[in-house]
PDB file of N, CA and C in Angstrom:
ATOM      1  N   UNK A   1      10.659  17.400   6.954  1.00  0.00           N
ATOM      2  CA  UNK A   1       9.553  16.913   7.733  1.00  0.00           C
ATOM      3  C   UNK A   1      10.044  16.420   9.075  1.00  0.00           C
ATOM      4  N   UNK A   2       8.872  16.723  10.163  1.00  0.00           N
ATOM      5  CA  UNK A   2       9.846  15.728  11.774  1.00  0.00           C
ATOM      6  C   UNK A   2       9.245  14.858  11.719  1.00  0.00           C
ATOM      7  N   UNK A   3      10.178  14.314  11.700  1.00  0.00           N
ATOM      8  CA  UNK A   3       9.978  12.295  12.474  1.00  0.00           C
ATOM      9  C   UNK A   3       9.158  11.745  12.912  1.00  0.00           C
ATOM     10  N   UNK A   4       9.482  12.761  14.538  1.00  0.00           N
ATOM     11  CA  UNK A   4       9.032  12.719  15.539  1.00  0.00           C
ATOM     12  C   UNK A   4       6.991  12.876  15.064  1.00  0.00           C
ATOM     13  N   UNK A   5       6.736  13.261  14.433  1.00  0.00           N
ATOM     14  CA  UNK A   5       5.354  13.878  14.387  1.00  0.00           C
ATOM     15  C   UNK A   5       4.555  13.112  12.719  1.00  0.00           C
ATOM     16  N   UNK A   6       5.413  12.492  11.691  1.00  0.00           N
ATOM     17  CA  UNK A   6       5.522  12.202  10.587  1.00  0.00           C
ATOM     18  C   UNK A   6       6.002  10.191  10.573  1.00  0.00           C
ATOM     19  N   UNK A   7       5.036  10.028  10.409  1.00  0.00           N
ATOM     20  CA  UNK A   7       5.528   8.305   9.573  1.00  0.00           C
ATOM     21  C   UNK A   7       6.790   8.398   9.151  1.00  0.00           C
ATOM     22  N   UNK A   8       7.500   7.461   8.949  1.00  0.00           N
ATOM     23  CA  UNK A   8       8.623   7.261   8.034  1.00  0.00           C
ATOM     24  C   UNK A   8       8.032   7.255   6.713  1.00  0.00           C
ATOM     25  N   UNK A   9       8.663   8.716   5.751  1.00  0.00           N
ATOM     26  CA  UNK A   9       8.116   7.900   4.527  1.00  0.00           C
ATOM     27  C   UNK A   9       9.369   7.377   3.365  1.00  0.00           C
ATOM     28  N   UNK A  10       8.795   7.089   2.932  1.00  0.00           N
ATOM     29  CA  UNK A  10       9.686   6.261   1.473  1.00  0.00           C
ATOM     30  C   UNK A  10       9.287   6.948  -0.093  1.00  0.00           C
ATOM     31  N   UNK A  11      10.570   7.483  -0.794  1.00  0.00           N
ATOM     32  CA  UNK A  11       9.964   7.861  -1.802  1.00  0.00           C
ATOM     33  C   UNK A  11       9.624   7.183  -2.511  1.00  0.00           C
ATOM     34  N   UNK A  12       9.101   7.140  -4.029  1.00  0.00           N
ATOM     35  CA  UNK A  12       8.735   6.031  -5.090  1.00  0.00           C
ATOM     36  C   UNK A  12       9.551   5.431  -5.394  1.00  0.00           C
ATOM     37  N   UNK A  13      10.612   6.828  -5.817  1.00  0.00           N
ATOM     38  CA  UNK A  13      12.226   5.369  -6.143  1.00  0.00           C
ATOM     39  C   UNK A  13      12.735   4.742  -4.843  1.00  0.00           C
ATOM     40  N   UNK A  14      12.299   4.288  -3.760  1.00  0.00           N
ATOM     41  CA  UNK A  14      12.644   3.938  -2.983  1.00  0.00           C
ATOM     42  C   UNK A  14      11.591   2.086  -3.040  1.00  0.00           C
ATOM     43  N   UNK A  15      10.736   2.267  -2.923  1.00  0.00           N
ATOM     44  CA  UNK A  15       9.710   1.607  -3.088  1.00  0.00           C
ATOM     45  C   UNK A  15       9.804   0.650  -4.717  1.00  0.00           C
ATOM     46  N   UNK A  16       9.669   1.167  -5.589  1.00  0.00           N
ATOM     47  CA  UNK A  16      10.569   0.808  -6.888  1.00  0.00           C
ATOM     48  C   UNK A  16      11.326  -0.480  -6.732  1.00  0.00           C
ATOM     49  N   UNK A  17      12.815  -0.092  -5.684  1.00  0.00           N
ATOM     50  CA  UNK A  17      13.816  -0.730  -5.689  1.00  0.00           C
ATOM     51  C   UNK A  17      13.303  -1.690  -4.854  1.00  0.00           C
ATOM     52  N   UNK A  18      13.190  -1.726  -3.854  1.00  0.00           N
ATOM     53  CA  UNK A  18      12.530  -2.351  -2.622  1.00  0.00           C
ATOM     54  C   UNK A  18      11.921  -3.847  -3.288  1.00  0.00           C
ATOM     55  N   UNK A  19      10.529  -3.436  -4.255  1.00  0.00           N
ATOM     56  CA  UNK A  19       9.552  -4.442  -4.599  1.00  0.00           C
ATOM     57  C   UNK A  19       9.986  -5.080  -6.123  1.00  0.00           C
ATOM     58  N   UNK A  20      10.697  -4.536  -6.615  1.00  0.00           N
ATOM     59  CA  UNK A  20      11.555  -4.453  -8.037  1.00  0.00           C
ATOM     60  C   UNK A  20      10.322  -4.561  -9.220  1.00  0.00           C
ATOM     61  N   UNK A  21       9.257  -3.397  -8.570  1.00  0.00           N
ATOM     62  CA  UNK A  21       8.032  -2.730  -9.838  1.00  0.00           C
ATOM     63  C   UNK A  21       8.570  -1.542 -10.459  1.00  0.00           C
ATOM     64  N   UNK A  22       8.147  -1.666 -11.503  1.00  0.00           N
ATOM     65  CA  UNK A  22       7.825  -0.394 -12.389  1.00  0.00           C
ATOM     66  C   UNK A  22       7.086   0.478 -11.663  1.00  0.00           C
ATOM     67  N   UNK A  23       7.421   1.827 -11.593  1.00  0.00           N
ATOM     68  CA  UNK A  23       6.783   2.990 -10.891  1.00  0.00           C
ATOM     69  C   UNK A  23       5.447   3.099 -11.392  1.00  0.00           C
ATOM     70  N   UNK A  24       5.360   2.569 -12.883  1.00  0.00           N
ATOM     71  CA  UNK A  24       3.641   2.778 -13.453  1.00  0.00           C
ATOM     72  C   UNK A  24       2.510   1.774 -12.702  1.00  0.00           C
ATOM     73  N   UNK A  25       3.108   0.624 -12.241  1.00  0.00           N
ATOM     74  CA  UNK A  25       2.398  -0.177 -11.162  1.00  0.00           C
ATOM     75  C   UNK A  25       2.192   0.240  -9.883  1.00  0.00           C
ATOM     76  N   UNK A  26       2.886   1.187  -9.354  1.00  0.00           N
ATOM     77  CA  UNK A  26       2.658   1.607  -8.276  1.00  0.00           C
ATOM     78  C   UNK A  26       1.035   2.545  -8.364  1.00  0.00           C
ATOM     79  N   UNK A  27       1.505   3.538  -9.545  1.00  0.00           N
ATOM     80  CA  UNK A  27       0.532   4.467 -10.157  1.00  0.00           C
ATOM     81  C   UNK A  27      -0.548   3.869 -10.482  1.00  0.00           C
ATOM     82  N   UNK A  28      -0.542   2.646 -10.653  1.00  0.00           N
ATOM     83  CA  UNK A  28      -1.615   1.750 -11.282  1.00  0.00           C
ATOM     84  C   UNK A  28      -2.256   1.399  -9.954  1.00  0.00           C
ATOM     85  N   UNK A  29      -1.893   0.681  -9.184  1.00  0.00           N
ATOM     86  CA  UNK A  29      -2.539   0.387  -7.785  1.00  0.00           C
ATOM     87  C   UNK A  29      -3.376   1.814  -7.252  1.00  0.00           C
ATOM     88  N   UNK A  30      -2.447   3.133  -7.187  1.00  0.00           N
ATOM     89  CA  UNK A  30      -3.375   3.954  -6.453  1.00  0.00           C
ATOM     90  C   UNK A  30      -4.611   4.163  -7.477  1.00  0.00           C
ATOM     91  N   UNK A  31      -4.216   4.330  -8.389  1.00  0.00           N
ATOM     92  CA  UNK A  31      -5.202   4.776  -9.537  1.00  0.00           C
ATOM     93  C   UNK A  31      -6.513   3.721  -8.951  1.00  0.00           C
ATOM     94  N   UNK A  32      -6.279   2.490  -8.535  1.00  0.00           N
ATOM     95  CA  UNK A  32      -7.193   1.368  -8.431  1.00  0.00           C
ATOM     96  C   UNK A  32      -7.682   1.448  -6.979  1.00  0.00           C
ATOM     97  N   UNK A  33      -7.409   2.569  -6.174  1.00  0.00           N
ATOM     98  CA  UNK A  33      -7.352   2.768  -4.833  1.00  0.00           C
ATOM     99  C   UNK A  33      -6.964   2.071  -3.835  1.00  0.00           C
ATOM    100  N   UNK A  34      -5.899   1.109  -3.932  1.00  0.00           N
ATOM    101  CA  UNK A  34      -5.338   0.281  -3.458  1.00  0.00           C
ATOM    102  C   UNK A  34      -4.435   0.912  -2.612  1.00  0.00           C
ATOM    103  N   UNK A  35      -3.591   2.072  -3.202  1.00  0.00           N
ATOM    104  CA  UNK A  35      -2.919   2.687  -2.189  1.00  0.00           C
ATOM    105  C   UNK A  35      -2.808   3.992  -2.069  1.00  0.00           C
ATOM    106  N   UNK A  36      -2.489   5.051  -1.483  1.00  0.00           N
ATOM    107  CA  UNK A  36      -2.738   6.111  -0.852  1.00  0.00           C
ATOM    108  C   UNK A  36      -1.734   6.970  -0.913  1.00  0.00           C
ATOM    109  N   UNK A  37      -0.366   7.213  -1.433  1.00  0.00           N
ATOM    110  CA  UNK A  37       0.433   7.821  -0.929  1.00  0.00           C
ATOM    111  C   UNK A  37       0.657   9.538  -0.676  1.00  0.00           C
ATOM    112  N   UNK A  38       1.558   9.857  -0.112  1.00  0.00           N
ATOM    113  CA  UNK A  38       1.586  11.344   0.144  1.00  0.00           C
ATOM    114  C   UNK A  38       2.325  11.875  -0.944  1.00  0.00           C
ATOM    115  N   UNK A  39       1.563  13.201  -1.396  1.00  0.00           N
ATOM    116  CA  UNK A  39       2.139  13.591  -2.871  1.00  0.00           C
ATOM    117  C   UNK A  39       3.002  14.795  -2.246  1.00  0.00           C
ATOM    118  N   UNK A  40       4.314  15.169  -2.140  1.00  0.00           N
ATOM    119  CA  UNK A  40       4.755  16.425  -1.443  1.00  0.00           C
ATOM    120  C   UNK A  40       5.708  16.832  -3.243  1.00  0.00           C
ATOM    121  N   UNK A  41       5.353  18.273  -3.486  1.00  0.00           N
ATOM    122  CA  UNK A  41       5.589  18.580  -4.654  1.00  0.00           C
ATOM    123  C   UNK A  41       6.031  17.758  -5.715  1.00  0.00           C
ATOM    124  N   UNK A  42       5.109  17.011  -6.177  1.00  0.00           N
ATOM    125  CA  UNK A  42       4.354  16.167  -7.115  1.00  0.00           C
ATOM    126  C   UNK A  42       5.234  14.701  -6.722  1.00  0.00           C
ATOM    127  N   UNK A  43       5.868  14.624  -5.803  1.00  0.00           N
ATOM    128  CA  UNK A  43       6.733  13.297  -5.868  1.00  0.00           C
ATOM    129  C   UNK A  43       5.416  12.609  -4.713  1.00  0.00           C
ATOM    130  N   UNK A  44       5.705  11.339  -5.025  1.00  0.00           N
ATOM    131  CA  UNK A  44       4.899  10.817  -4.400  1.00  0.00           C
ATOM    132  C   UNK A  44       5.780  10.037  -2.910  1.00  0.00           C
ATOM    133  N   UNK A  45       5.155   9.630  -1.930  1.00  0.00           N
ATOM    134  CA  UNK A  45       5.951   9.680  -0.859  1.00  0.00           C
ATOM    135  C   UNK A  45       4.997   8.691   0.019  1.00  0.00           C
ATOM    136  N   UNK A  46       5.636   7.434   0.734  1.00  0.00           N
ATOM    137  CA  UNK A  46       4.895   6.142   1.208  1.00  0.00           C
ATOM    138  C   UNK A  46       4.790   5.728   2.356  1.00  0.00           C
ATOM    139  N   UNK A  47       3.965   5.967   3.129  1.00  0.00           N
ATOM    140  CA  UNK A  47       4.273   4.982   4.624  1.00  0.00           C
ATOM    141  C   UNK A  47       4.819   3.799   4.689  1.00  0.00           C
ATOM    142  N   UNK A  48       5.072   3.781   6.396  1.00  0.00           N
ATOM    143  CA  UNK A  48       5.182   2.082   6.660  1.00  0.00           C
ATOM    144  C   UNK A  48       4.151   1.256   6.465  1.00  0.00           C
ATOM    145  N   UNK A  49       2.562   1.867   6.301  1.00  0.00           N
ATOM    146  CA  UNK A  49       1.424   0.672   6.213  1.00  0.00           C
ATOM    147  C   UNK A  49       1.288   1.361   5.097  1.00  0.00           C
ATOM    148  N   UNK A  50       1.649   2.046   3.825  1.00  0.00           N
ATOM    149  CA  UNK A  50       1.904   1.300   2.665  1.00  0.00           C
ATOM    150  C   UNK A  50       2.682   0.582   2.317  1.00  0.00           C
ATOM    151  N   UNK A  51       3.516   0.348   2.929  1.00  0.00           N
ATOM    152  CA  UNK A  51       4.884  -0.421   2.540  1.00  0.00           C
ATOM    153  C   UNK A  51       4.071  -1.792   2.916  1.00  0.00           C
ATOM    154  N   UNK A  52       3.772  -2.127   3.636  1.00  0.00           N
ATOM    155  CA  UNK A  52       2.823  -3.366   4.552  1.00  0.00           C
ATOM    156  C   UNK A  52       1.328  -3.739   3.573  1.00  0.00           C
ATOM    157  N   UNK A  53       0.834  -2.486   2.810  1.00  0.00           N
ATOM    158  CA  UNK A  53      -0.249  -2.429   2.224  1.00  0.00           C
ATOM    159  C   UNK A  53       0.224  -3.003   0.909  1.00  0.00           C
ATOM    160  N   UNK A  54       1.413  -2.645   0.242  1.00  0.00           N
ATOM    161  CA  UNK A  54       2.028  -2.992  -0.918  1.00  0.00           C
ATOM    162  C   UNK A  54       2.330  -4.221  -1.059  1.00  0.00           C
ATOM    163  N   UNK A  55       2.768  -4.510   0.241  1.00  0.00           N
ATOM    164  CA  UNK A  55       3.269  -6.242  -0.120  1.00  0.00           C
ATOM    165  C   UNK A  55       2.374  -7.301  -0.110  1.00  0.00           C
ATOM    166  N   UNK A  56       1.664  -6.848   1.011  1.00  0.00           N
ATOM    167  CA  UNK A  56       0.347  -8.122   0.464  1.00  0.00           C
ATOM    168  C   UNK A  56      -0.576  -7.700  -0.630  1.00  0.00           C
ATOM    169  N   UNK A  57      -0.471  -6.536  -1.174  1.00  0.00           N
ATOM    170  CA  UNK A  57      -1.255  -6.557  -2.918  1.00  0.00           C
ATOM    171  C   UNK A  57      -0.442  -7.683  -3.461  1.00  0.00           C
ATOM    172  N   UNK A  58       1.130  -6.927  -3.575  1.00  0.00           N
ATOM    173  CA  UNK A  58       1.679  -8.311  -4.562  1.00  0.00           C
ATOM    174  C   UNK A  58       1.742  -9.109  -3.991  1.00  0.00           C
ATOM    175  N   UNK A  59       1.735 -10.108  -3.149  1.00  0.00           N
ATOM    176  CA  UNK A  59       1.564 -11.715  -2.489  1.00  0.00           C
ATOM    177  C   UNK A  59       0.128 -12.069  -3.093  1.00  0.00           C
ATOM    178  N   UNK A  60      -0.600 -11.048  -3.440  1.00  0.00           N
ATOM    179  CA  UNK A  60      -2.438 -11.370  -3.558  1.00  0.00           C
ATOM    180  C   UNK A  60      -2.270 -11.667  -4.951  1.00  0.00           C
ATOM    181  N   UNK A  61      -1.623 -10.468  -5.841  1.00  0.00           N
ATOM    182  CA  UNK A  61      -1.356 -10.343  -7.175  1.00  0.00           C
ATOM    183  C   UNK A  61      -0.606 -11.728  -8.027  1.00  0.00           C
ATOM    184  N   UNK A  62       0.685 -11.478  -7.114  1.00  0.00           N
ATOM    185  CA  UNK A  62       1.873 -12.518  -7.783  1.00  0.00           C
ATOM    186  C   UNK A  62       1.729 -14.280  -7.165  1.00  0.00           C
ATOM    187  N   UNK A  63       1.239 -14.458  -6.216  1.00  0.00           N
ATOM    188  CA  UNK A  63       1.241 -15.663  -5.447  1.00  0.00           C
ATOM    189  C   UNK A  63      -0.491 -16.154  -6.000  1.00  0.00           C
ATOM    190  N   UNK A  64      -1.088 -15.289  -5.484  1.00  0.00           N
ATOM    191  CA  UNK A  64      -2.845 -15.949  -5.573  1.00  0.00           C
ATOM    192  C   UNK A  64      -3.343 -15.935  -6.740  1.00  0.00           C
ATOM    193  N   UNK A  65      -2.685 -14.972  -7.528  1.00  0.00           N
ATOM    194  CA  UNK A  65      -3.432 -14.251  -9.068  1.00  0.00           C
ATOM    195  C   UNK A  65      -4.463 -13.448  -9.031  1.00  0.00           C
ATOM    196  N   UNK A  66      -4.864 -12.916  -8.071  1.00  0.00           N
ATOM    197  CA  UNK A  66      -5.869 -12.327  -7.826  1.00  0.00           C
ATOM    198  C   UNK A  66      -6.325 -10.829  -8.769  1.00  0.00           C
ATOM    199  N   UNK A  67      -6.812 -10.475  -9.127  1.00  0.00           N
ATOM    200  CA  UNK A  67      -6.864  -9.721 -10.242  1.00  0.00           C
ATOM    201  C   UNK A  67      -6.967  -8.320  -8.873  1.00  0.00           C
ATOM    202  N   UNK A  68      -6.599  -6.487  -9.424  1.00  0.00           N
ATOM    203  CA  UNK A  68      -6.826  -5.581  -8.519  1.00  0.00           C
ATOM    204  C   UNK A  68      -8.417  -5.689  -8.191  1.00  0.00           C
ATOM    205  N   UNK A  69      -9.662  -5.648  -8.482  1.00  0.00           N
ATOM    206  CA  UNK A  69     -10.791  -5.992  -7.992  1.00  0.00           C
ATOM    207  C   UNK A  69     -11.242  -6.403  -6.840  1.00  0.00           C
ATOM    208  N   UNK A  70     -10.632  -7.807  -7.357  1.00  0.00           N
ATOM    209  CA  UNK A  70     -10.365  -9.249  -5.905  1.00  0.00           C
ATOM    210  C   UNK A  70      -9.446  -8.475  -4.865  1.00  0.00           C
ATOM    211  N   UNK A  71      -8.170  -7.560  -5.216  1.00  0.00           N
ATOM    212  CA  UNK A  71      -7.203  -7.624  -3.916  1.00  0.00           C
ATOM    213  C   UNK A  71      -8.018  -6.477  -3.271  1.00  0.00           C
ATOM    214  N   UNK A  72      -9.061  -5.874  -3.964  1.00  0.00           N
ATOM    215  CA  UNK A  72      -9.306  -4.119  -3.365  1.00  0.00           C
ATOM    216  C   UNK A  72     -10.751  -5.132  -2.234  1.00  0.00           C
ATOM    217  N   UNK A  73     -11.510  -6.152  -2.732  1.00  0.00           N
ATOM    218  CA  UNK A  73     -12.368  -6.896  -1.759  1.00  0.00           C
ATOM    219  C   UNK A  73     -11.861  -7.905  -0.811  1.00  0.00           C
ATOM    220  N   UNK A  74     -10.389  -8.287  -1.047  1.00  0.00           N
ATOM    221  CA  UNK A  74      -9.786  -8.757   0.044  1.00  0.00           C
ATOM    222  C   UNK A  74      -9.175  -8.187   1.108  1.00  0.00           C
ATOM    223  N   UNK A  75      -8.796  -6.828   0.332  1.00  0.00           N
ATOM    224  CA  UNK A  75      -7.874  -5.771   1.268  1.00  0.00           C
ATOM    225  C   UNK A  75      -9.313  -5.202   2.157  1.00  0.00           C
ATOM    226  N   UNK A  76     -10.672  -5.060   1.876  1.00  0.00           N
ATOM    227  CA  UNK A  76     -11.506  -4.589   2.758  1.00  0.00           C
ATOM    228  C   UNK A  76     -12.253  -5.572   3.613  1.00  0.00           C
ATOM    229  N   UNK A  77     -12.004  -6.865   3.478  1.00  0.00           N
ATOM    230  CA  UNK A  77     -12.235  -7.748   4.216  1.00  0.00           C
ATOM    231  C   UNK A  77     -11.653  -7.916   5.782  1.00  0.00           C
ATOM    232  N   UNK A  78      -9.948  -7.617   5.421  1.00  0.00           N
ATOM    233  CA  UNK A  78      -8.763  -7.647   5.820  1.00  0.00           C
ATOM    234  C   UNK A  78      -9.338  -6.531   6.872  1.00  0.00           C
ATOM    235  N   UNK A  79      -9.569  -5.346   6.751  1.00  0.00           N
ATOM    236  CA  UNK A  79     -10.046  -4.411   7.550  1.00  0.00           C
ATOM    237  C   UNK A  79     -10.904  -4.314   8.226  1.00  0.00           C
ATOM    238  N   UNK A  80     -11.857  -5.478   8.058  1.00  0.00           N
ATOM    239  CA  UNK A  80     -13.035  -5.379   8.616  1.00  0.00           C
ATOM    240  C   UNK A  80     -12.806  -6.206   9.570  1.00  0.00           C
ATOM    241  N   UNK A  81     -12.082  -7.736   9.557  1.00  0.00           N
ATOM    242  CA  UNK A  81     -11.239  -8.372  10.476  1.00  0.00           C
ATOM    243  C   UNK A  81     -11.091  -7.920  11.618  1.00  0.00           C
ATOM    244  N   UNK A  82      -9.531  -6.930  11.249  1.00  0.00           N
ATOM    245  CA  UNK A  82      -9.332  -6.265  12.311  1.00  0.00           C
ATOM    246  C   UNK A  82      -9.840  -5.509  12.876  1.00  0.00           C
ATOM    247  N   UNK A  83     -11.387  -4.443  12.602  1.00  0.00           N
ATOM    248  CA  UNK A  83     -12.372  -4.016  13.194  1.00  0.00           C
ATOM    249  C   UNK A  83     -12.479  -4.815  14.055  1.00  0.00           C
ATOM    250  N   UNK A  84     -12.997  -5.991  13.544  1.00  0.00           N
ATOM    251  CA  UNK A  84     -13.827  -6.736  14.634  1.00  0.00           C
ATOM    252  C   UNK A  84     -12.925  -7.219  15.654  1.00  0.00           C
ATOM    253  N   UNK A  85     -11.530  -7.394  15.159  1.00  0.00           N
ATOM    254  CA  UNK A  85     -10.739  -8.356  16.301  1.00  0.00           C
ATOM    255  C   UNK A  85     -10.834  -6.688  17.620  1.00  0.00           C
ATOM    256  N   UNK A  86     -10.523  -5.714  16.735  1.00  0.00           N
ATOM    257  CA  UNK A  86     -10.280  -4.127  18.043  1.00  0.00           C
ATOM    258  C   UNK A  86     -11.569  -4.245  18.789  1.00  0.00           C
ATOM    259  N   UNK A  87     -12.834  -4.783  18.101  1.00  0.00           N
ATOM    260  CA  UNK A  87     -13.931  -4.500  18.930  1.00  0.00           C
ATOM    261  C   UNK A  87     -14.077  -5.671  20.586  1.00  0.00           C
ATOM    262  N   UNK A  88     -13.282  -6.694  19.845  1.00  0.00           N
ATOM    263  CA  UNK A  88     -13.386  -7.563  20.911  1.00  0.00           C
ATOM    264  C   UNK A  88     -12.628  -7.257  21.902  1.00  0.00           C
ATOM    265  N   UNK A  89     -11.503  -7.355  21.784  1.00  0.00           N
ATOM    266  CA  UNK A  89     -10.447  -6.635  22.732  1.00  0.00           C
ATOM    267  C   UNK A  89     -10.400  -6.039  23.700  1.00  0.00           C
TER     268      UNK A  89
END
């Protein structure tokens, strides 16, 4: 893939090590549409704003307790935010 034209991505076992989850949690989040990743012959493959998207699930998850539900209506809150902050701008 170029660089130049392509996100940095991160594979799963990369991500894995990184957050020190079980790969089935990862699977579990997208499953919950929490995250998005790029599937390139069946491996799954992660941006930098999943990497950014991942960590505040678990800060929401592991710190707040927030159940996936709560983080999928906080994570669209979160977006709507920054809508509004781009609109002001």
């Amino acid at each position: 893939m170029d660089t130049d034209v392509v996100d940095q991505l991160y594979a799963i076992t990369a991500v894995v090590a990184q957050f020190d989850v079980p790969s089935e949690t990862l699977v579990r989040y997208e499953r919950a549409g929490l995250l998005r990743p790029r599937l390139v012959n069946d491996v799954r493959f992660y941006s930098e704003a999943d990497i950014e998207r991942l960590s505040t699930i678990r800060r929401l998850t592991d710190i707040c307790g927030i159940n996936l539900a709560g983080v999928d209506v906080v994570l669209r809150l979160l977006e709507e935010i920054r809508t509004l902050q781009r609109q002001l701008e």
